[in-house]
Protein backbone atom coordinates (compact mmCIF):
# COMPACT_ATOMS: atom_id res chain seq x y z
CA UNK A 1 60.90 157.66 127.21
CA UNK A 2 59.45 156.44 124.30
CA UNK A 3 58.78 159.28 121.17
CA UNK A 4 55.89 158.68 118.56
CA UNK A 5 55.64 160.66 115.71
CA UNK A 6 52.43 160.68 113.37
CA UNK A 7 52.74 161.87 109.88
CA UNK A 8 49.43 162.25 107.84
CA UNK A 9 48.33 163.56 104.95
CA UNK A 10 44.79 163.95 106.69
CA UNK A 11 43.80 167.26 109.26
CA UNK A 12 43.37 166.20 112.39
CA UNK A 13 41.10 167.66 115.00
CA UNK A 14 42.43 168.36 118.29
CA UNK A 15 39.69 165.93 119.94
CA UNK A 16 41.25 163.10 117.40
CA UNK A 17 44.74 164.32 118.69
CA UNK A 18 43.91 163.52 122.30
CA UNK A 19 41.72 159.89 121.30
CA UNK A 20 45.17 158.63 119.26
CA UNK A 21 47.11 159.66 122.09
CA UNK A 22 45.30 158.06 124.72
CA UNK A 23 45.46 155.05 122.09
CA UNK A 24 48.99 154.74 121.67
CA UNK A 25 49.31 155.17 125.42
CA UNK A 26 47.20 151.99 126.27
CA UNK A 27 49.17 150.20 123.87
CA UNK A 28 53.01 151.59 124.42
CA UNK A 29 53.01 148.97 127.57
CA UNK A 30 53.46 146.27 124.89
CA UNK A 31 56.93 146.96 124.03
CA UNK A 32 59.22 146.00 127.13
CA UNK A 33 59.81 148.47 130.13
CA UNK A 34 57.21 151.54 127.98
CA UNK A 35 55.06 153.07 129.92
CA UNK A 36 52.04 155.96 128.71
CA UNK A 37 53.49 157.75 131.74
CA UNK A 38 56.93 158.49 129.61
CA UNK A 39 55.15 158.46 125.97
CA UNK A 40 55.98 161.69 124.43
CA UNK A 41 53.51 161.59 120.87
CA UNK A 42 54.04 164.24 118.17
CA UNK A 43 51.09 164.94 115.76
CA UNK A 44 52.33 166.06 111.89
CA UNK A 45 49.18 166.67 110.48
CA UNK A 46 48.20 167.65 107.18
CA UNK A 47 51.44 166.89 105.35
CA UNK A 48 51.71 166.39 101.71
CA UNK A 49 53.17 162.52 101.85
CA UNK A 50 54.03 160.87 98.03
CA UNK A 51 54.78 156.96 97.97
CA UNK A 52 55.51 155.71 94.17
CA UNK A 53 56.02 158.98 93.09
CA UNK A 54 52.35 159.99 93.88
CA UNK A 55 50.42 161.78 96.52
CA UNK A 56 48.68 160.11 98.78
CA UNK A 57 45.15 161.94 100.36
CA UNK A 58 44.76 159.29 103.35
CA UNK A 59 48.46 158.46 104.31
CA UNK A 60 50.24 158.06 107.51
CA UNK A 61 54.09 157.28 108.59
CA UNK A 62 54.55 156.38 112.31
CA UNK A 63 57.71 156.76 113.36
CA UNK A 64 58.61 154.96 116.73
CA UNK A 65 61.61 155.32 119.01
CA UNK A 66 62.88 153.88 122.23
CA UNK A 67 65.10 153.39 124.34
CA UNK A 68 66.56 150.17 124.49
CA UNK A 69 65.63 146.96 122.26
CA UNK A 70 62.33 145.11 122.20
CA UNK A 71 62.00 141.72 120.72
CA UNK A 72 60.21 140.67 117.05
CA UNK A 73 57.18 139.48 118.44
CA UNK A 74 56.66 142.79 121.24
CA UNK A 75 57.03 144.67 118.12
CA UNK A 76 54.90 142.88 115.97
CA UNK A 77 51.95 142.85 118.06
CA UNK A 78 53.03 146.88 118.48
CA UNK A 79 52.41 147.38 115.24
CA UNK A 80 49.74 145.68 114.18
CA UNK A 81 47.83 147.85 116.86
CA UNK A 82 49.16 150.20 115.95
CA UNK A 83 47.53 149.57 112.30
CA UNK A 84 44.27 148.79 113.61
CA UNK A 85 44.09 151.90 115.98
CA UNK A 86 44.51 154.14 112.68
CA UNK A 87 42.21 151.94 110.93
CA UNK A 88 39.54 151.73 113.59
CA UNK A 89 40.39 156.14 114.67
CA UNK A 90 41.04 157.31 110.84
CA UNK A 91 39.72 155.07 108.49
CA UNK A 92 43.01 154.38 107.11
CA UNK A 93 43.98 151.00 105.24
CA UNK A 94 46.71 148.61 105.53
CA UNK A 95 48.67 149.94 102.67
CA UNK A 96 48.18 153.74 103.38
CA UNK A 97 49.90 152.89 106.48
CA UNK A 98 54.01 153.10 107.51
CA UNK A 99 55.61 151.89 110.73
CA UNK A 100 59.17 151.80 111.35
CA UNK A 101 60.32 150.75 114.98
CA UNK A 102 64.10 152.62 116.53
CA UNK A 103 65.88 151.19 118.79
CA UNK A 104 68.80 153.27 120.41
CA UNK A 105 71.37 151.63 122.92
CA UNK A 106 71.91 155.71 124.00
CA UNK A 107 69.29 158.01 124.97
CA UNK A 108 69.74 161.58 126.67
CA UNK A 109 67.02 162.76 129.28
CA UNK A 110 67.38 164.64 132.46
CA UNK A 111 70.21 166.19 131.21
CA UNK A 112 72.40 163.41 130.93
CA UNK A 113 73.09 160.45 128.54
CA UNK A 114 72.05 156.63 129.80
């Protein structure tokens, strides 16, 4: 199961909620063995996020995580969707954008540890 959390400073509708789901979801296949069907997306909306001390009004940390590990290029083309979905969904900019990328050799589901 892959997790993806979205911090941003901005409100987001519900409607916009659903659209960067489905987005993530058509791209999540790009890191090795992720499906949408296992995507579990968490929306953090309307935070106050500071970077150099200063608040930003359009700002936005994506936080991914997944089980197993995925190779530099699978995660750089990840993320630079993953850039241009926010852009192309939010309006956001290359440098008002975050992405870190977890990869855990342990991950508990179904009750148990794999």
């Amino acid at each position: 199961m892959p997790y993806i959390n979205v911090t941003t400073s901005r409100i987001l509708s519900p409607e916009q909620k659903k659209t960067l789901s489905g987005e993530f979801g058509a791209i999540i296949h790009l890191l090795p063995n992720k499906t949408e069907k296992v995507l579990m997306m968490d929306f953090c909306d309307g935070h106050s996020l500071f970077f150099s001390g200063r608040e930003m009004s359009n700002g936005a940390y994506v936080d991914v995580r997944i089980y197993g590990f995925a190779g530099y290029a699978q995660e750089s083309e990840f993320t630079e969707k993953v850039y241009a979905l926010l852009r192309d969904n939010l309006g956001l900019k290359e440098n008002e954008v975050y992405v870190t990328i977890g990869q855990y050799r342990t991950w508990g589901s179904g009750g148990k540890l794999k």
